[in-house]
Protein backbone atom coordinates (compact mmCIF):
# COMPACT_ATOMS: atom_id res chain seq x y z
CA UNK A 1 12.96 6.82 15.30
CA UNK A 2 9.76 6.87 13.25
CA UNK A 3 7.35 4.42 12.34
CA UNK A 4 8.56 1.52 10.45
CA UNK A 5 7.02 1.36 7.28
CA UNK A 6 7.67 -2.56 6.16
CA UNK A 7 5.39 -5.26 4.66
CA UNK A 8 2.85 -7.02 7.18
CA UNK A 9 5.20 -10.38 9.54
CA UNK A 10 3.64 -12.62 11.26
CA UNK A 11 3.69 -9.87 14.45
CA UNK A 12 1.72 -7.78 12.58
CA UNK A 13 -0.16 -9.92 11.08
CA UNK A 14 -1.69 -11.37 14.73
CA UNK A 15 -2.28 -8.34 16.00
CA UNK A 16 -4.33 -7.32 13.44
CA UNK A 17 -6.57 -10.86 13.55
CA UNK A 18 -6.82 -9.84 16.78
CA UNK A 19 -8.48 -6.45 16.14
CA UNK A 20 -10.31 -7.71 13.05
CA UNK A 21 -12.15 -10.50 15.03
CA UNK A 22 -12.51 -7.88 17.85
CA UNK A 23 -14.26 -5.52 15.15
CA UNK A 24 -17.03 -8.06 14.40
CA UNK A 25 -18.41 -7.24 11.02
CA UNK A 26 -17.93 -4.89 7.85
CA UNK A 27 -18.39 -2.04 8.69
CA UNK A 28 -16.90 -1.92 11.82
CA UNK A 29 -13.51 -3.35 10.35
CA UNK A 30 -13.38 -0.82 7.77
CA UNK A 31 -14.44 1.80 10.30
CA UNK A 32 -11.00 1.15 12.54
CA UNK A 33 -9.33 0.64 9.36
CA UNK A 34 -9.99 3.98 8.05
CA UNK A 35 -8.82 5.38 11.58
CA UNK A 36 -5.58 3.79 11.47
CA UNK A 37 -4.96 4.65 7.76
CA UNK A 38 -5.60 8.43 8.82
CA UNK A 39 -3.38 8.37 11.68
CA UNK A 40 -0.61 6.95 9.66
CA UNK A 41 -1.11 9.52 7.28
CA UNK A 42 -0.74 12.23 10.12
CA UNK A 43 2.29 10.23 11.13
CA UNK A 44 3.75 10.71 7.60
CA UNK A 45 3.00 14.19 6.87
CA UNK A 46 4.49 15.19 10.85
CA UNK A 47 7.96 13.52 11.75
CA UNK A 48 7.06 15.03 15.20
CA UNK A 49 4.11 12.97 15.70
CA UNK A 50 5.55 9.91 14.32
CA UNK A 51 8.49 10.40 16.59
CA UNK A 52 6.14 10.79 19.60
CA UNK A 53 4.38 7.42 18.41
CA UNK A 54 7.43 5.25 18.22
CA UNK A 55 10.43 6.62 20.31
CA UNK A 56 11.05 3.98 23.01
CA UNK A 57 12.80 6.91 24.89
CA UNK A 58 9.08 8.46 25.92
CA UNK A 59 7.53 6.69 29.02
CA UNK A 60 4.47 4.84 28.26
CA UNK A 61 2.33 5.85 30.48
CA UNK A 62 3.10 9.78 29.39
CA UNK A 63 2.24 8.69 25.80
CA UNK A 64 -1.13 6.46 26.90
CA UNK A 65 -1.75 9.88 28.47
CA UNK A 66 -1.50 11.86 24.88
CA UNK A 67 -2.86 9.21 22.84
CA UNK A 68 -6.30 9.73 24.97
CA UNK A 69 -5.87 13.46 24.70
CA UNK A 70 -5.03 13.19 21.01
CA UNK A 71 -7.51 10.36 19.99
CA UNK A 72 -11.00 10.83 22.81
CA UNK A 73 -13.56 11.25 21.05
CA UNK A 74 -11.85 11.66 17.27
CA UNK A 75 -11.64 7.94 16.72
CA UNK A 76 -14.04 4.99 17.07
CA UNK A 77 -13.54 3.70 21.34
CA UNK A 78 -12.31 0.30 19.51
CA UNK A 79 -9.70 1.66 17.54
CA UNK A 80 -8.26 4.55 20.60
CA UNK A 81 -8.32 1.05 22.97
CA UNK A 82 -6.25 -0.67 20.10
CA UNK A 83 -3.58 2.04 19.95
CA UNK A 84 -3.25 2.30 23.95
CA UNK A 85 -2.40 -1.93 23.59
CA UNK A 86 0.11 -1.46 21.06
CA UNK A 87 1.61 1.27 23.73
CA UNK A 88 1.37 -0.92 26.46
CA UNK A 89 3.15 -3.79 24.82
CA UNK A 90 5.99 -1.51 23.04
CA UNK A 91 4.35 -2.21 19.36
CA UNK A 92 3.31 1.06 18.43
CA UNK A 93 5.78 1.28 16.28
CA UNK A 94 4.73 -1.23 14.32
CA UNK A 95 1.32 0.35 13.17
CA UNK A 96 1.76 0.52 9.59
CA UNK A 97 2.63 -3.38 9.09
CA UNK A 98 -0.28 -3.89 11.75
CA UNK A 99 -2.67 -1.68 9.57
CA UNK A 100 -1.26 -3.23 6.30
CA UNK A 101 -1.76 -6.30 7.99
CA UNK A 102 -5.44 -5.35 8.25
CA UNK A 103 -6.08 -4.12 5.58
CA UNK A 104 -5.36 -7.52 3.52
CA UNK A 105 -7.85 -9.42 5.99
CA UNK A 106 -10.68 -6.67 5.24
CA UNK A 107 -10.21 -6.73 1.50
CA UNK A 108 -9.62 -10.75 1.36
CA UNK A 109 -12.39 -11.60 3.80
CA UNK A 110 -15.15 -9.01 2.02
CA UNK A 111 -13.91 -10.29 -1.53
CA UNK A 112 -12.87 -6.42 -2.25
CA UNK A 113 -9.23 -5.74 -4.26
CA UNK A 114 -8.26 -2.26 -4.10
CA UNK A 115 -6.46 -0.97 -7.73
CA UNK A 116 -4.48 1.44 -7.85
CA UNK A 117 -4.51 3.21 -11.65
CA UNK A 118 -2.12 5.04 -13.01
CA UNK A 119 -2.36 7.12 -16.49
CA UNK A 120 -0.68 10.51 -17.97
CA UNK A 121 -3.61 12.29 -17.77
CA UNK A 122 -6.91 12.27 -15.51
CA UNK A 123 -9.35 9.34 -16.43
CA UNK A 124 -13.15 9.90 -17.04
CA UNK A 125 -15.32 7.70 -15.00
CA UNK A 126 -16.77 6.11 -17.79
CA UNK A 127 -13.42 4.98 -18.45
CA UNK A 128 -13.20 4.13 -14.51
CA UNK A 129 -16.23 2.62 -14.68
CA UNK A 130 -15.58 0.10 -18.13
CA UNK A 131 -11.93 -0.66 -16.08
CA UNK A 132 -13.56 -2.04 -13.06
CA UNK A 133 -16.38 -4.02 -14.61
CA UNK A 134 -13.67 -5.91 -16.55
CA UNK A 135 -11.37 -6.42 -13.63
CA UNK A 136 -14.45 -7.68 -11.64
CA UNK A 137 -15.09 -9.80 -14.27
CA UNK A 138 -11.94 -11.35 -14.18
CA UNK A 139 -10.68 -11.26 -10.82
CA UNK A 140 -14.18 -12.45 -9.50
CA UNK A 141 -13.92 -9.70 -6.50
CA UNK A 142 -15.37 -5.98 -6.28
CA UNK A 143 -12.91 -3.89 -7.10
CA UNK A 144 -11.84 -0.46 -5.65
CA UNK A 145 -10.28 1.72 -7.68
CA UNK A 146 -8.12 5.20 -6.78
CA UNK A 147 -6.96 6.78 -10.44
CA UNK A 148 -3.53 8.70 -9.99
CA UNK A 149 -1.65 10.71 -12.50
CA UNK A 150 1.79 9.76 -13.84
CA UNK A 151 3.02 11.99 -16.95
CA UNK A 152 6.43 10.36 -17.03
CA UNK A 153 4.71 7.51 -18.70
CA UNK A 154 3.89 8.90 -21.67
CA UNK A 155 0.62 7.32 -22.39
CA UNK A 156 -1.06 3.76 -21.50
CA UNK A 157 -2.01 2.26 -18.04
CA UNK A 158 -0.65 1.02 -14.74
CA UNK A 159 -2.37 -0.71 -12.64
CA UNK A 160 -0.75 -2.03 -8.64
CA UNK A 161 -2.87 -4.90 -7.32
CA UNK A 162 -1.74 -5.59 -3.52
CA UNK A 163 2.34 -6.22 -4.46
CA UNK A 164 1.62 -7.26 -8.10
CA UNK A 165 2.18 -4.41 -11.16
CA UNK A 166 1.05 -4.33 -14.15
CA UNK A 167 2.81 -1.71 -16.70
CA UNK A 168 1.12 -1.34 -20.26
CA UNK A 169 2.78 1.94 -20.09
CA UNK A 170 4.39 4.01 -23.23
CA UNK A 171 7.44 4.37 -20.89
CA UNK A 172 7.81 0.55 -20.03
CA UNK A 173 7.34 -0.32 -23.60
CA UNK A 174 10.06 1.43 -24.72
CA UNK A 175 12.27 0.29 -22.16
CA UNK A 176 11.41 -3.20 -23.21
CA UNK A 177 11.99 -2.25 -26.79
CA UNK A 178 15.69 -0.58 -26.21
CA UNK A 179 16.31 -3.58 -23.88
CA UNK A 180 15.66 -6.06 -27.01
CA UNK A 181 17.69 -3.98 -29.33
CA UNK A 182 20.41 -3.65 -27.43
CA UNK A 183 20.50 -7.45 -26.89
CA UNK A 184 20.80 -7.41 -30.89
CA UNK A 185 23.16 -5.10 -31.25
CA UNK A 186 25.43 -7.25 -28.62
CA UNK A 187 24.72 -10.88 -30.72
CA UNK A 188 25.33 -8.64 -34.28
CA UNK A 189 28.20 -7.69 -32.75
CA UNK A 190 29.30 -10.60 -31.51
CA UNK A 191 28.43 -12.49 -34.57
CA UNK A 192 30.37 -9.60 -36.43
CA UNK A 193 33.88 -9.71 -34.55
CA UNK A 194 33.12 -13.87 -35.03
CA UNK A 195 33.11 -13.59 -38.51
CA UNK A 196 36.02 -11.08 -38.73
CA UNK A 197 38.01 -13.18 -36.03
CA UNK A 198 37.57 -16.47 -38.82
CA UNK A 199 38.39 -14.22 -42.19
């Protein structure tokens, strides 16, 4: 069984108060954050590994073994100490809700929104640059921004904000626009067979 990939419960979401308090400060936080983040992308890229992480059939002592052969001395003490807990207590498992979980109290508690941007082609940083000084401005936090390229949109902007989207893309206008004249076509229609129904 592989790691569950679900939105942060209220599990996850103590554990990773627990490790955010435990992390004392900025920089630390965003330290263990970055860790986690890396090990869960390891975990996606090798179904081995995330297998190993989250079977309940290995013994977990065997696995506390690996993790410390895996993890000494790669990763921050704090964040190797974190993982052998979640072994310990049968959670590991649950690492990406735990690190999603995290990752909300770093951005919230440092006033920091991460953006995800999506356009056909490859955005200049000016561009980049003009974008997050006017969602700064309106959001009232720093922004983060990681551009990614979508051709199936045609032209225009996406942006993802935590679980919100916003789609000023080609692609979604024209959806909208077929959506609307389809909706005419059914009242003409209807309006059409009413009118013939009455003659």
């Amino acid at each position: 069984m592989p790691l569950i990939e679900t939105a942060p419960d209220a599990l996850a979401k103590v554990y990773a108060r627990a490790l955010f308090d435990a992390a004392e400060g900025e920089d630390a936080s965003e330290a263990v954050l970055g860790e986690l983040e890396q090990i869960l992308e390891l975990s996606r890229n090798e179904k081995d590994f995330s297998e190993v992480l989250a079977s309940r059939l290995i013994d977990a002592g065997k696995r506390d073994a690996l993790l410390v052969r895996l993890f000494e001395g790669r990763v921050s003490e704090r964040t190797l100490k974190f993982l052998r807990l979640l072994n310990r207590k049968g959670r590991l498992g649950h690492l990406s809700p735990i690190t999603a979980a995290l990752d909300e109290l770093v951005q919230e508690r440092f006033r920091r929104i991460e953006v995800d941007v999506y356009t056909v082609e490859p955005v200049g940083q000016g561009e980049l640059d003009t974008l997050n000084k006017r969602l700064s401005e309106t959001l009232g936090k720093q922004i983060v921004l990681h551009p990614y390229t979508d051709p199936s949109m045609i032209g225009g902007i996406r942006l993802r904000l935590g679980d919100q989207l916003i789609d000023a893309s080609v692609r979604s206008e024209l959806n909208r626009l077929r959506e609307r004249l389809l909706g005419q076509t059914g009242s003409v229609r209807a309006r059409a067979n009413d009118i013939l129904d009455r003659g």
